[in-house]
C-alpha atoms as a PDB file:
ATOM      1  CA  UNK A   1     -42.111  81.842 173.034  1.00  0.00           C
ATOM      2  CA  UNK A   2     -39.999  83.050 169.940  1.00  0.00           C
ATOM      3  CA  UNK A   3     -37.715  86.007 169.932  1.00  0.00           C
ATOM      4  CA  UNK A   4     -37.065  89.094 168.399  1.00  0.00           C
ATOM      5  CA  UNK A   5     -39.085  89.296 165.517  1.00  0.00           C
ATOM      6  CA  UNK A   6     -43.204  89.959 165.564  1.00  0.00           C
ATOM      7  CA  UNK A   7     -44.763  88.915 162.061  1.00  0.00           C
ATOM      8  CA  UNK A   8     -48.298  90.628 161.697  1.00  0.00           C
ATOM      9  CA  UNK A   9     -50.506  89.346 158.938  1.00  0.00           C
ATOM     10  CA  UNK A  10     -51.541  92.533 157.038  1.00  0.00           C
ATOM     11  CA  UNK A  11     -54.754  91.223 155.540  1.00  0.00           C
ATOM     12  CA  UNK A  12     -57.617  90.769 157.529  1.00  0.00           C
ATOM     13  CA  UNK A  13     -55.431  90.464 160.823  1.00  0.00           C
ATOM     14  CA  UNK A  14     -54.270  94.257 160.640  1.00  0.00           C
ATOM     15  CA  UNK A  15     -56.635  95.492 158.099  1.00  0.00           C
ATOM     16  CA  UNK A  16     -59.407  94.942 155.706  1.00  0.00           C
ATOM     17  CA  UNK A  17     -60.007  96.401 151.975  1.00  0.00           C
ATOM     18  CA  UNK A  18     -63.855  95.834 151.020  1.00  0.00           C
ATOM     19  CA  UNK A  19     -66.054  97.711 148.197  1.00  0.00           C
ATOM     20  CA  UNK A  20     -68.234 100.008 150.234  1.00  0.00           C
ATOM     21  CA  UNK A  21     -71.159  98.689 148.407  1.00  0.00           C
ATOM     22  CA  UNK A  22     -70.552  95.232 149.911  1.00  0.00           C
ATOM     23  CA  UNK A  23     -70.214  96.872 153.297  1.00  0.00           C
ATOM     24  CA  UNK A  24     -74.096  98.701 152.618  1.00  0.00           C
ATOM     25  CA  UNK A  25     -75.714  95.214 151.482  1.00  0.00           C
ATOM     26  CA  UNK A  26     -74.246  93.245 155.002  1.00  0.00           C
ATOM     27  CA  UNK A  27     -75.548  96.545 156.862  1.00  0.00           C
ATOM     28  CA  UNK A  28     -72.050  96.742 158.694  1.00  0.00           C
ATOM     29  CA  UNK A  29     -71.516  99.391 161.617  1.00  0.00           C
ATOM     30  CA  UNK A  30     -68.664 102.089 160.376  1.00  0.00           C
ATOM     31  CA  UNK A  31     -69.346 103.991 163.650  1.00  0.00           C
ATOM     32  CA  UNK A  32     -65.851 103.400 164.888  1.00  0.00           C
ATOM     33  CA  UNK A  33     -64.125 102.544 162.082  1.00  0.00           C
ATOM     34  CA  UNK A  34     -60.995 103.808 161.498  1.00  0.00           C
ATOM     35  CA  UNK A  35     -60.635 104.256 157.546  1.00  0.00           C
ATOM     36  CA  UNK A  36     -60.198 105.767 154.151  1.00  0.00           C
ATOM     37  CA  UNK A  37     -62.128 105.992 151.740  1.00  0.00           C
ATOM     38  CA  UNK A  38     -60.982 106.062 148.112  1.00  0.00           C
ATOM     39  CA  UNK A  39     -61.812 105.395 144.369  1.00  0.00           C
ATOM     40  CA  UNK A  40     -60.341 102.374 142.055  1.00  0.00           C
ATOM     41  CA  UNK A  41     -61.201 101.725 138.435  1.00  0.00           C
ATOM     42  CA  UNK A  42     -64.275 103.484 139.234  1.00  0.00           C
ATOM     43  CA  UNK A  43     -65.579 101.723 142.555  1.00  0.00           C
ATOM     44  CA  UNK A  44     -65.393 102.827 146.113  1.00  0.00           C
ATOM     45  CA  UNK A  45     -63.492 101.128 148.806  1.00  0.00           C
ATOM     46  CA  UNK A  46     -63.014 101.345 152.184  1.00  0.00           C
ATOM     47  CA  UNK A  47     -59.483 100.302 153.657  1.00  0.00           C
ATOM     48  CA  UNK A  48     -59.907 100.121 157.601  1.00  0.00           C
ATOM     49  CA  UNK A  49     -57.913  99.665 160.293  1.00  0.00           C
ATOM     50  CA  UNK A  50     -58.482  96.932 163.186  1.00  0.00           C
ATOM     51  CA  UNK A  51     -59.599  98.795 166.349  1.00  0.00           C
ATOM     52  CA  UNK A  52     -56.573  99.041 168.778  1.00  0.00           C
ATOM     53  CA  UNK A  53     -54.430  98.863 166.352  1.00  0.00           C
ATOM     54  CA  UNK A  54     -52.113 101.988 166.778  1.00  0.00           C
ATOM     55  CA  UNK A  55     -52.114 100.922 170.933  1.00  0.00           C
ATOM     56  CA  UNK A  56     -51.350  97.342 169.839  1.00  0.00           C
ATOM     57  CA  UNK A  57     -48.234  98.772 167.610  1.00  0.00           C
ATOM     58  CA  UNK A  58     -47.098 100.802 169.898  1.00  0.00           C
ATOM     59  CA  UNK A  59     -46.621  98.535 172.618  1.00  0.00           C
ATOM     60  CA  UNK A  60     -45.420  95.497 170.742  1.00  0.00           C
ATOM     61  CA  UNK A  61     -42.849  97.309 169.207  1.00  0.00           C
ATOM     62  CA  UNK A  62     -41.029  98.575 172.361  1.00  0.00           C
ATOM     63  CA  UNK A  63     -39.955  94.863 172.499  1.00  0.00           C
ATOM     64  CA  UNK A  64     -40.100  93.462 169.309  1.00  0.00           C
ATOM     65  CA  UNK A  65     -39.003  94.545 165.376  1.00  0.00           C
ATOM     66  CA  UNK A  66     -42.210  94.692 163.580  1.00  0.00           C
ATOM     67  CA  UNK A  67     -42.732  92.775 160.190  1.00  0.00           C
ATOM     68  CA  UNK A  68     -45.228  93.131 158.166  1.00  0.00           C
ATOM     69  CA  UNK A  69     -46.503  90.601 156.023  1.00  0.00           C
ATOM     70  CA  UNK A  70     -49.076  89.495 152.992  1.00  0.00           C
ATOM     71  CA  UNK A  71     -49.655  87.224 150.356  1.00  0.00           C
ATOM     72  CA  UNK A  72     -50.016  90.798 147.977  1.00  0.00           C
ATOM     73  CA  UNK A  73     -47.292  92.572 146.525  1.00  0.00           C
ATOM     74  CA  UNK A  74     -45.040  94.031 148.848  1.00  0.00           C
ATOM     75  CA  UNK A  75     -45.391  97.625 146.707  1.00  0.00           C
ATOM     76  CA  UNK A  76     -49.414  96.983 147.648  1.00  0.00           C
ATOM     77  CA  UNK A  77     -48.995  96.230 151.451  1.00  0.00           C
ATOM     78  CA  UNK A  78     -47.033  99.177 151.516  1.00  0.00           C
ATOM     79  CA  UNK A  79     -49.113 101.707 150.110  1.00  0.00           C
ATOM     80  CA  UNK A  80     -51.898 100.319 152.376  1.00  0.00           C
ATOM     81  CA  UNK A  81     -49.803 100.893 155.340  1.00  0.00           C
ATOM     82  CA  UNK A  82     -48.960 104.586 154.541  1.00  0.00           C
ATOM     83  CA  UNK A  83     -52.440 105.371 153.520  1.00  0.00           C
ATOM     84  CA  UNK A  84     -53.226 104.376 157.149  1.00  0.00           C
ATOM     85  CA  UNK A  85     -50.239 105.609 158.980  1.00  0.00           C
ATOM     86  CA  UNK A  86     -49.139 102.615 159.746  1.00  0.00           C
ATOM     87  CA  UNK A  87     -45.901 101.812 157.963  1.00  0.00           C
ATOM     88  CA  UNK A  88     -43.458 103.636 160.537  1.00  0.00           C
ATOM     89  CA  UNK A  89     -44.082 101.439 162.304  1.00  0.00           C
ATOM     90  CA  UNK A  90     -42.405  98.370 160.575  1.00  0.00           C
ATOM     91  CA  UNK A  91     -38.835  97.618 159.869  1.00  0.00           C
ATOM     92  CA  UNK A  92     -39.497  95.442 157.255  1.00  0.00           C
ATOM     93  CA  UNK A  93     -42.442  94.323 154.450  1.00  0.00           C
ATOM     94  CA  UNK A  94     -43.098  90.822 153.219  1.00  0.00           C
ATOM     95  CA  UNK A  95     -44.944  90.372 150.508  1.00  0.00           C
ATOM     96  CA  UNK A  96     -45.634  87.776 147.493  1.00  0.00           C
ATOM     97  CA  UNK A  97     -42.345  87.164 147.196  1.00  0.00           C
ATOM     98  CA  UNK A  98     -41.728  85.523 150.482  1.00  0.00           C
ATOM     99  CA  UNK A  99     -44.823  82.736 150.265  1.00  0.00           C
ATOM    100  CA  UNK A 100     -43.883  79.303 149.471  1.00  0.00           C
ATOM    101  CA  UNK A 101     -46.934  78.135 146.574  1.00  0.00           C
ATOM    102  CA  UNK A 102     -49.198  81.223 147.662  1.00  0.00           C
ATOM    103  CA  UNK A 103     -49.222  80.642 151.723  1.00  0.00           C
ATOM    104  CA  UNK A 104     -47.338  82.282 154.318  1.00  0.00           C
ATOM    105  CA  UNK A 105     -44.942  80.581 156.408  1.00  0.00           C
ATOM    106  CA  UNK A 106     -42.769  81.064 159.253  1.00  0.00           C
ATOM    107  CA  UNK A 107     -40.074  79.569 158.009  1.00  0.00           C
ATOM    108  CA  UNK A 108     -39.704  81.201 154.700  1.00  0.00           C
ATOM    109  CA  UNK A 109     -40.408  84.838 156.314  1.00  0.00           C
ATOM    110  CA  UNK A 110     -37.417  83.806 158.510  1.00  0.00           C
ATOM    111  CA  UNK A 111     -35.374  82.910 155.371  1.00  0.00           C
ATOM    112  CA  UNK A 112     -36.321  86.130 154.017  1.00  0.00           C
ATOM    113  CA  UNK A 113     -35.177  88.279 156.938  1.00  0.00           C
ATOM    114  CA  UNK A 114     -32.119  86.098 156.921  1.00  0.00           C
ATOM    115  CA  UNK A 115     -33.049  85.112 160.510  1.00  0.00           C
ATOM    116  CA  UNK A 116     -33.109  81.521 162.754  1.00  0.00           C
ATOM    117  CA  UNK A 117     -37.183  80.730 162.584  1.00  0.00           C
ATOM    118  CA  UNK A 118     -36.927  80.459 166.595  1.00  0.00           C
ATOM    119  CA  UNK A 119     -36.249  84.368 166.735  1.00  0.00           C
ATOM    120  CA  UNK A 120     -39.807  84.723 165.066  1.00  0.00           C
ATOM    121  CA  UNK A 121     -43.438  85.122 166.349  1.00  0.00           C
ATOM    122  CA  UNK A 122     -46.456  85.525 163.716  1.00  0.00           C
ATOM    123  CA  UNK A 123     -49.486  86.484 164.400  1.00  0.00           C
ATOM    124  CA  UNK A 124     -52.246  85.931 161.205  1.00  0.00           C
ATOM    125  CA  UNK A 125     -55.495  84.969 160.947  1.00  0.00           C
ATOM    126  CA  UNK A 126     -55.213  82.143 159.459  1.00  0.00           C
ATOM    127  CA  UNK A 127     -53.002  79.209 160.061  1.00  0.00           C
ATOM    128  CA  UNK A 128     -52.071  77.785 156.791  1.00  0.00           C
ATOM    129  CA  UNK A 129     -48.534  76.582 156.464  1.00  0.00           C
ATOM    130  CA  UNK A 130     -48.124  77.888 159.872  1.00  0.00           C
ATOM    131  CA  UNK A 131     -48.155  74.806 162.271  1.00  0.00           C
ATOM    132  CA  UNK A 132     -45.942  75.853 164.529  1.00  0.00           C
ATOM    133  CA  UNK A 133     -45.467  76.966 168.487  1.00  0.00           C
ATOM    134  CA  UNK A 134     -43.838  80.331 167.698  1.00  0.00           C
ATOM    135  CA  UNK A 135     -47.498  81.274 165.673  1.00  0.00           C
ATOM    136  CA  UNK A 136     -50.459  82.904 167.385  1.00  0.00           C
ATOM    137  CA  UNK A 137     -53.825  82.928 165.229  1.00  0.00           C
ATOM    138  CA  UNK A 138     -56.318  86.116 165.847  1.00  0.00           C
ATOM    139  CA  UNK A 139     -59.969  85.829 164.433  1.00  0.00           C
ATOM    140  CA  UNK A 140     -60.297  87.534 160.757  1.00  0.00           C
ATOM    141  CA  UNK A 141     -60.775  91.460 161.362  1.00  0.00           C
ATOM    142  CA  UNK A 142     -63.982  92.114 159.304  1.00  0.00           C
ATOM    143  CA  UNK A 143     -64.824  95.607 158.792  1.00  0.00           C
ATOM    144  CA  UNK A 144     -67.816  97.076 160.915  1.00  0.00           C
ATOM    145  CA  UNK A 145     -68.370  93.328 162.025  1.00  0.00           C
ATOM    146  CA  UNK A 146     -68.619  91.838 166.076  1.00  0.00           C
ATOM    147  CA  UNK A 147     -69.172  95.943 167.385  1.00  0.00           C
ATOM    148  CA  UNK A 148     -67.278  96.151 170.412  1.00  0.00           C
ATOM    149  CA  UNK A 149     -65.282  92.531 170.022  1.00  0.00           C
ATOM    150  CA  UNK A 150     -62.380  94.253 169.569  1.00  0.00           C
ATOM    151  CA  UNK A 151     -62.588  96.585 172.393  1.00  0.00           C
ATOM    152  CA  UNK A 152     -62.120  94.019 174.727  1.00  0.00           C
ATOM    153  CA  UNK A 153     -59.975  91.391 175.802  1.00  0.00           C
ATOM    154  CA  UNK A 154     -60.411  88.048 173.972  1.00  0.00           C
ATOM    155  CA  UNK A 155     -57.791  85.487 173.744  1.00  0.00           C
ATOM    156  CA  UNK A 156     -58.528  85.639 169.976  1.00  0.00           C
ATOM    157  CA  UNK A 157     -57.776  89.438 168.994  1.00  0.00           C
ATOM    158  CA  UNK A 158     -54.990  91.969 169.585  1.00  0.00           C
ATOM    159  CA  UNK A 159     -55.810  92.924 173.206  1.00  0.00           C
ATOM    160  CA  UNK A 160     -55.581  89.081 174.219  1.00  0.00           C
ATOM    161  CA  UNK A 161     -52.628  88.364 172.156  1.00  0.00           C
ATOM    162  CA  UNK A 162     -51.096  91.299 174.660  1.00  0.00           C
ATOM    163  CA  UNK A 163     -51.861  89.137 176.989  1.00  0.00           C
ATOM    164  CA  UNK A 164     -49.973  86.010 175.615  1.00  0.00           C
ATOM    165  CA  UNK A 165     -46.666  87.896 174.734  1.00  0.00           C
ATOM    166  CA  UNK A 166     -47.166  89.399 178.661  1.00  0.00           C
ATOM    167  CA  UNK A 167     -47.612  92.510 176.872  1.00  0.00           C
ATOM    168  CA  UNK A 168     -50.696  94.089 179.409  1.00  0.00           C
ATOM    169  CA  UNK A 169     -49.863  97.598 179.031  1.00  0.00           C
ATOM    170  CA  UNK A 170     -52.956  98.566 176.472  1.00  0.00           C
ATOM    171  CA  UNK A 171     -56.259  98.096 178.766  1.00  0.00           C
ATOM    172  CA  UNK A 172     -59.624  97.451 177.243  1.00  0.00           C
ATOM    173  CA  UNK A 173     -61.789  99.823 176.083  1.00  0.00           C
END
């Protein structure tokens, strides 16, 4: 499957943004959360990492170059990254620019990084504009949502996609 180049949806497949109030109504767990905690135009957020994360970058990207990629701004997806000590680990950011009429696709991130689709893997949440072999969909990271989901291997989050790419080096919680 695919080559050298390991797309990772930003949004809700890497990481979530929610207003902390909307996390208190939905009585969401933050016990192991990963996440920051800031103020904009006067509201509180809470940017979060997926659990596993930093073990799932680490491994993927002793084989692949890591792109990240959202239908925001790259200049936002950026700052998101750093605020979460994330963005070392990716070569390169795709943002807005790189959608074809506001959806991600394989082939247009390709175009972007000036490279032959086949030499691409992305891994999103959400398949839109993505039907294609070289794309592996993860369920929707959801902050304080599933409690230990993500601790363990399911063929639908980042320890399972380990699994997929034969990458089994990161062992459940």
């Amino acid at each position: 499957m695919g080559g050298n180049y390991l797309i990772l949806g930003v949004d809700k497949t890497l990481l979530n943004l929610e207003p902390i109030f909307f996390l208190k109504n939905f009585k969401r767990d933050l016990n192991m959360v990963n996440g920051i905690k800031f103020q904009y135009l006067g509201k509180d957020y809470l940017l979060a990492a997926r659990p596993k994360i930093v073990d799932f970058l680490n491994e993927v990207s002793k084989d692949f170059i890591l792109v990240a990629y959202s239908d925001m701004p790259k200049h936002i997806t950026k700052a998101k990254l750093k605020m979460l000590n994330l963005s070392k680990y990716f070569k390169y950011v795709l943002g807005s620019e790189c959608l074809i009429k506001n959806k991600k696709s394989i082939v247009k991130a390709a175009e972007c990084l000036n490279v032959d689709p086949r030499e691409v893997i992305m891994i999103d949440n959400s398949s839109i504009n993505c039907v294609d072999a070289n794309f592996l969909k993860v369920k929707p990271f959801m902050i304080g949502k599933d409690g230990n989901y993500e601790f363990e291997v399911h063929e639908d989050n980042l320890l399972g996609i380990l699994k997929v790419l034969n990458l089994n080096n990161v062992v459940a919680r």
